[in-house]
Protein backbone atom coordinates (compact mmCIF):
# COMPACT_ATOMS: atom_id res chain seq x y z
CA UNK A 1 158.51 101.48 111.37
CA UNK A 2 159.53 99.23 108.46
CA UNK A 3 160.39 101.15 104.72
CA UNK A 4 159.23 99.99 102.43
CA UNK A 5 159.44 100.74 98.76
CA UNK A 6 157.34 99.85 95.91
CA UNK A 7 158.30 99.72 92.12
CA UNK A 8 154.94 99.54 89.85
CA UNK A 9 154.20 100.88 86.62
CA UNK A 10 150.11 100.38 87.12
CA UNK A 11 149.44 103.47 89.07
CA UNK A 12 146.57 102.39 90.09
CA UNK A 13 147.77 99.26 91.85
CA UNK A 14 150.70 101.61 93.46
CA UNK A 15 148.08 103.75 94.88
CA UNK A 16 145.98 100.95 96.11
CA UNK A 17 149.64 99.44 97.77
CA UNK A 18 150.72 102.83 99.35
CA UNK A 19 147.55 103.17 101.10
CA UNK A 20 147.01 100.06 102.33
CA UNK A 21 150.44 99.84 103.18
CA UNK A 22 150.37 103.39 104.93
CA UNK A 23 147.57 102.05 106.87
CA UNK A 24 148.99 99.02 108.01
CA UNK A 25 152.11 101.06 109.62
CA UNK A 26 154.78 101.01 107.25
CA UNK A 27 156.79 104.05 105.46
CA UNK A 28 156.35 103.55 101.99
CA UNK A 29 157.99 105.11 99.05
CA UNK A 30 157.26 104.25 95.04
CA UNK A 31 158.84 104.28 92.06
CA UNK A 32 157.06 103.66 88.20
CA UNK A 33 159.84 102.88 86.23
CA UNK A 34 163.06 100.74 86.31
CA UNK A 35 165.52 104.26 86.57
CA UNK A 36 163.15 105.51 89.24
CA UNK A 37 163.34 102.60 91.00
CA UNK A 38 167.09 102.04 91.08
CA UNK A 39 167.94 105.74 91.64
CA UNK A 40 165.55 105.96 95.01
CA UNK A 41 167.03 102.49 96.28
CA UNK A 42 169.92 103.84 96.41
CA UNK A 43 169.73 106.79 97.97
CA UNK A 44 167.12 105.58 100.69
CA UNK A 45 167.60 102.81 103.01
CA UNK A 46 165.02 100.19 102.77
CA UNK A 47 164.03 97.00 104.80
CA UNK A 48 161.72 95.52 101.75
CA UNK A 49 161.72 96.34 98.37
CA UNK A 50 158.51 95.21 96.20
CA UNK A 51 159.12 95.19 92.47
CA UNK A 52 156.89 94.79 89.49
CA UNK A 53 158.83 92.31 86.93
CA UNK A 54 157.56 94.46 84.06
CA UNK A 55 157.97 97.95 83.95
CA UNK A 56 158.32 100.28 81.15
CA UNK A 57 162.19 100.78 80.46
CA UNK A 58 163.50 97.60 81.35
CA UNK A 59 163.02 94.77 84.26
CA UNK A 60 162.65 94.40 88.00
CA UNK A 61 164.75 91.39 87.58
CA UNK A 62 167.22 94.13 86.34
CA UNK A 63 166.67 95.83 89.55
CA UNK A 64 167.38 93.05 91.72
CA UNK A 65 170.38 91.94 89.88
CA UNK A 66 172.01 95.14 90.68
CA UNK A 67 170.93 95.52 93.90
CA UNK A 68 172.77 91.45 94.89
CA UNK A 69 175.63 92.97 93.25
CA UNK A 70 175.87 96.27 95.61
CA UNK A 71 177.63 95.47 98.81
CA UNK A 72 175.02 97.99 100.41
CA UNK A 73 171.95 96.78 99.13
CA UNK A 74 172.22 92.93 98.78
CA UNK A 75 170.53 92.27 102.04
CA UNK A 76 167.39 93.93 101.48
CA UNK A 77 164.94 91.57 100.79
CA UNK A 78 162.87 91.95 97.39
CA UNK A 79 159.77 90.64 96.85
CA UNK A 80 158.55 90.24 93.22
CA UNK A 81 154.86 91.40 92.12
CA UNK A 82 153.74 90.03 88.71
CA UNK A 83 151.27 88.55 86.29
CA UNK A 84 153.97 86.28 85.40
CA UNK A 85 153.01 82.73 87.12
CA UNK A 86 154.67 80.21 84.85
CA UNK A 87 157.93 78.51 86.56
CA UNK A 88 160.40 79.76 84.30
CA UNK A 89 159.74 83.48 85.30
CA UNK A 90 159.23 82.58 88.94
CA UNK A 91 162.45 80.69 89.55
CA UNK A 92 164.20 83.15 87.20
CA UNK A 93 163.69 85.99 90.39
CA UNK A 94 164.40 83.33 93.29
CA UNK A 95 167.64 82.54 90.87
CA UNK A 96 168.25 86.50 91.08
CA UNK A 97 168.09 86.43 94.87
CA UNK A 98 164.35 87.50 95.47
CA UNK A 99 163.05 86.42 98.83
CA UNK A 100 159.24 85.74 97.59
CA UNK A 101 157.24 85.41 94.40
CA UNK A 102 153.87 86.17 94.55
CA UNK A 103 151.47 87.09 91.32
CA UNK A 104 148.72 89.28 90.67
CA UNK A 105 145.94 89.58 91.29
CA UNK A 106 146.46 88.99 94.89
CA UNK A 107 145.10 89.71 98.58
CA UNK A 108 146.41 92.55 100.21
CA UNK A 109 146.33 90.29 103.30
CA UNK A 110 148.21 88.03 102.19
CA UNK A 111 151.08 90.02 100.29
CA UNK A 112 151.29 91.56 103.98
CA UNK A 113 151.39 87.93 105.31
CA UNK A 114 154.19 87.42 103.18
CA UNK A 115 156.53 90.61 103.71
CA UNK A 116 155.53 90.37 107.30
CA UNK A 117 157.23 86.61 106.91
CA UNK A 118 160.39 88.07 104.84
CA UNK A 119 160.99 90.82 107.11
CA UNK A 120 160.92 88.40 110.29
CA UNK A 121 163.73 86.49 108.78
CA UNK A 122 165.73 89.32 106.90
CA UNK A 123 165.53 90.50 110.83
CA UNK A 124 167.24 87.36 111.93
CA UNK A 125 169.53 87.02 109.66
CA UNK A 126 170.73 90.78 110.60
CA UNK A 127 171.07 90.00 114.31
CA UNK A 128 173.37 87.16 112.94
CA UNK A 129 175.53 89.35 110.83
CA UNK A 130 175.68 92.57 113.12
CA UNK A 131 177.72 92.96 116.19
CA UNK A 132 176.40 95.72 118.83
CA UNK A 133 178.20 97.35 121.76
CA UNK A 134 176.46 100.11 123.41
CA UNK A 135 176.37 103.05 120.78
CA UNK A 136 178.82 101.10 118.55
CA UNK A 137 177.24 98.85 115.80
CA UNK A 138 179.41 96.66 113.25
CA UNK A 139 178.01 94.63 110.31
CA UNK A 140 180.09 92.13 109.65
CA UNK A 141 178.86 91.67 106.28
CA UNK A 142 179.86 94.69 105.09
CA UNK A 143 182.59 95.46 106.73
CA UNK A 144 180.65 98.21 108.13
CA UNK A 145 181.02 100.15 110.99
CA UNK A 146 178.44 102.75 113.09
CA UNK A 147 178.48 104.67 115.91
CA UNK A 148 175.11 106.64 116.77
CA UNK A 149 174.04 105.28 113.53
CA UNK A 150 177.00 107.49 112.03
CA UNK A 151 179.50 105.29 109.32
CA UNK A 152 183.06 105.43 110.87
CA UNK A 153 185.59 105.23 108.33
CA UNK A 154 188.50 102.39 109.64
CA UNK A 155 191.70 101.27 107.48
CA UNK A 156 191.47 97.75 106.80
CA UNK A 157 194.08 96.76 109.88
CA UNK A 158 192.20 99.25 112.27
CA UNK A 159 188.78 97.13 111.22
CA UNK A 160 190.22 93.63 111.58
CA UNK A 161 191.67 94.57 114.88
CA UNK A 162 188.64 95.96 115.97
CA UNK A 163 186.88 92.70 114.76
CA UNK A 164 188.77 90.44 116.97
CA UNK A 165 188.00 92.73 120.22
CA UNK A 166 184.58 92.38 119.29
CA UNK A 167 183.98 88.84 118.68
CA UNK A 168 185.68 87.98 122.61
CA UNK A 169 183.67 91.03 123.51
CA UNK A 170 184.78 90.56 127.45
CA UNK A 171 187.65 88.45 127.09
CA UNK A 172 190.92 89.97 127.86
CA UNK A 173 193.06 89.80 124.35
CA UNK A 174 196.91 89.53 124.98
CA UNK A 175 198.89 91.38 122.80
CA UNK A 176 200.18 88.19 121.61
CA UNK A 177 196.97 86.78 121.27
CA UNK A 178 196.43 89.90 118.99
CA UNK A 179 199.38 89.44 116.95
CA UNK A 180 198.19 86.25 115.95
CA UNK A 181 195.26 87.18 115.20
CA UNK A 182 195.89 89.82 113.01
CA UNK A 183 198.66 87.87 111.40
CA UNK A 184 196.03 85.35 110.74
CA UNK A 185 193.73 87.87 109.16
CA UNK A 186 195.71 90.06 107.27
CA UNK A 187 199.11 88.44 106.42
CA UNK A 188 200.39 91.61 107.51
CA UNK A 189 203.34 91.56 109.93
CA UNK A 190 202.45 93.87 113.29
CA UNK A 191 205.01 94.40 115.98
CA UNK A 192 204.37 95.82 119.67
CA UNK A 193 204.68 99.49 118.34
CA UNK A 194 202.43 99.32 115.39
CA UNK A 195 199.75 97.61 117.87
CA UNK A 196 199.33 100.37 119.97
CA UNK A 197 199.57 102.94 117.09
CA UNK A 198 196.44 100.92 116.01
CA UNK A 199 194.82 100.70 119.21
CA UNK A 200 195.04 105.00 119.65
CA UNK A 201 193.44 105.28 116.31
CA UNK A 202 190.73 103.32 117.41
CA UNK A 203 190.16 105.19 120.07
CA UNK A 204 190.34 108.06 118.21
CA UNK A 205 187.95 107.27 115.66
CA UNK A 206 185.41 105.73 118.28
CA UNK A 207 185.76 106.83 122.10
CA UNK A 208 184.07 110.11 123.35
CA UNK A 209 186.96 110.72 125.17
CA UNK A 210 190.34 108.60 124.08
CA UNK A 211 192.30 109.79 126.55
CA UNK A 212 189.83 107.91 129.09
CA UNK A 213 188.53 104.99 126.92
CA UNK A 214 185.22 103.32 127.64
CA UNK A 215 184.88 101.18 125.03
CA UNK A 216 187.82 99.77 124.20
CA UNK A 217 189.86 99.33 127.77
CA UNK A 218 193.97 98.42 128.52
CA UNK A 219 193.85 95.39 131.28
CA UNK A 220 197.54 96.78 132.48
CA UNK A 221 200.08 94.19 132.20
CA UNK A 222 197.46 92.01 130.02
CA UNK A 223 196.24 93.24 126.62
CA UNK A 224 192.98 95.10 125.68
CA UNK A 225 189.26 94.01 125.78
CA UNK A 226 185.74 95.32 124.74
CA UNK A 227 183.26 95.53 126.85
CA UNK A 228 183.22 95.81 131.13
């Protein structure tokens, strides 16, 4: 089920959205002022956020601005709702990032059309940007990473290291080939000690059992590689 959330200072049109919106399948959550609306974006997690461009303390374009500058919340799409159909205030919120423009009035049908459309390729663009391994999840965007939807907290080396494994997910790495790579990444010099200091912490942080890793694996006499 898609979340949505909905920032609208005509209650009456909120309502009206929340409903239909309810109806259609999707969580939705609302907000009726620009400090509402900024406070519960960022303490929920969203797929599509639908902002009024007027609202009574300041400006959805105000929301959107901070939310492209916010490492968390730039990739949620935003779709604009407004009265406001000239071309200066509808390229103004593509400028800002927003995904669609559409004004009011409008047709529930198609504003559904429409997030239905941005959600399809905010979906894509995810898969793109997001590396999975069974219960292990990485979003290379962010420089993210999950297990069992949980955030796992890596250094900076431990990430880039993990990284590399990831993107020859079942390809041996040689520990040379690993140096390298690392080097390449980090301009941080690693010798054959430090590597396997980082490989234990990685196991730490992310096996069930390190002592018996499943995840990431030692090819004996070879190097290390995710996956089977």
């Amino acid at each position: 089920m898609n979340k949505i959330c909905c920032v609208e200072d005509d209650s009456a049109i909120l309502t009206a959205l929340q409903y239909t919106l309810s109806q259609e399948g999707y969580e939705v959550m609302t907000a009726m002022t620009k400090t509402q609306g900024l406070e519960l974006i960022q303490q929920e997690s969203f797929d599509l956020v639908l902002l009024d461009v007027t609202l009574p303390d300041g400006s959805g374009y105000e929301i959107c601005k901070r939310m492209r500058e916010d490492s968390r919340l730039k990739e949620i799409p935003v779709i604009f709702l407004t009265a406001c159909d000239d071309e200066v205030n509808i390229v103004m919120g593509l400028d800002l990032g927003a995904d669609d423009y559409i004004t009011k009035p409008f047709r529930v049908r198609e504003l559904i059309s429409r997030m239905n459309s941005v959600l399809r390729r905010a979906g894509k663009k995810q898969a793109e940007t997001t590396i999975n391994y069974q219960d292990l999840s990485i979003n290379t965007i962010a420089a993210r990473v999950f297990k069992n939807n949980q955030e796992v907290f890596l250094t900076g080396m431990e990430y880039r290291l993990l990284l590399i494994l990831a993107t020859h997910r079942n390809q041996v790495m040689t520990r040379d080939q690993l140096f390298e790579a690392i080097w390449d990444l980090g301009g941080e010099y690693v010798n054959d000690n430090t590597l396997t200091v980082y490989i234990k912490r990685l196991r730490e942080k992310l096996e069930d059992d390190p002592a018996h890793p499943q995840l990431i694996r030692t090819i004996r006499g070879l190097g290390y590689k995710l996956g089977e």
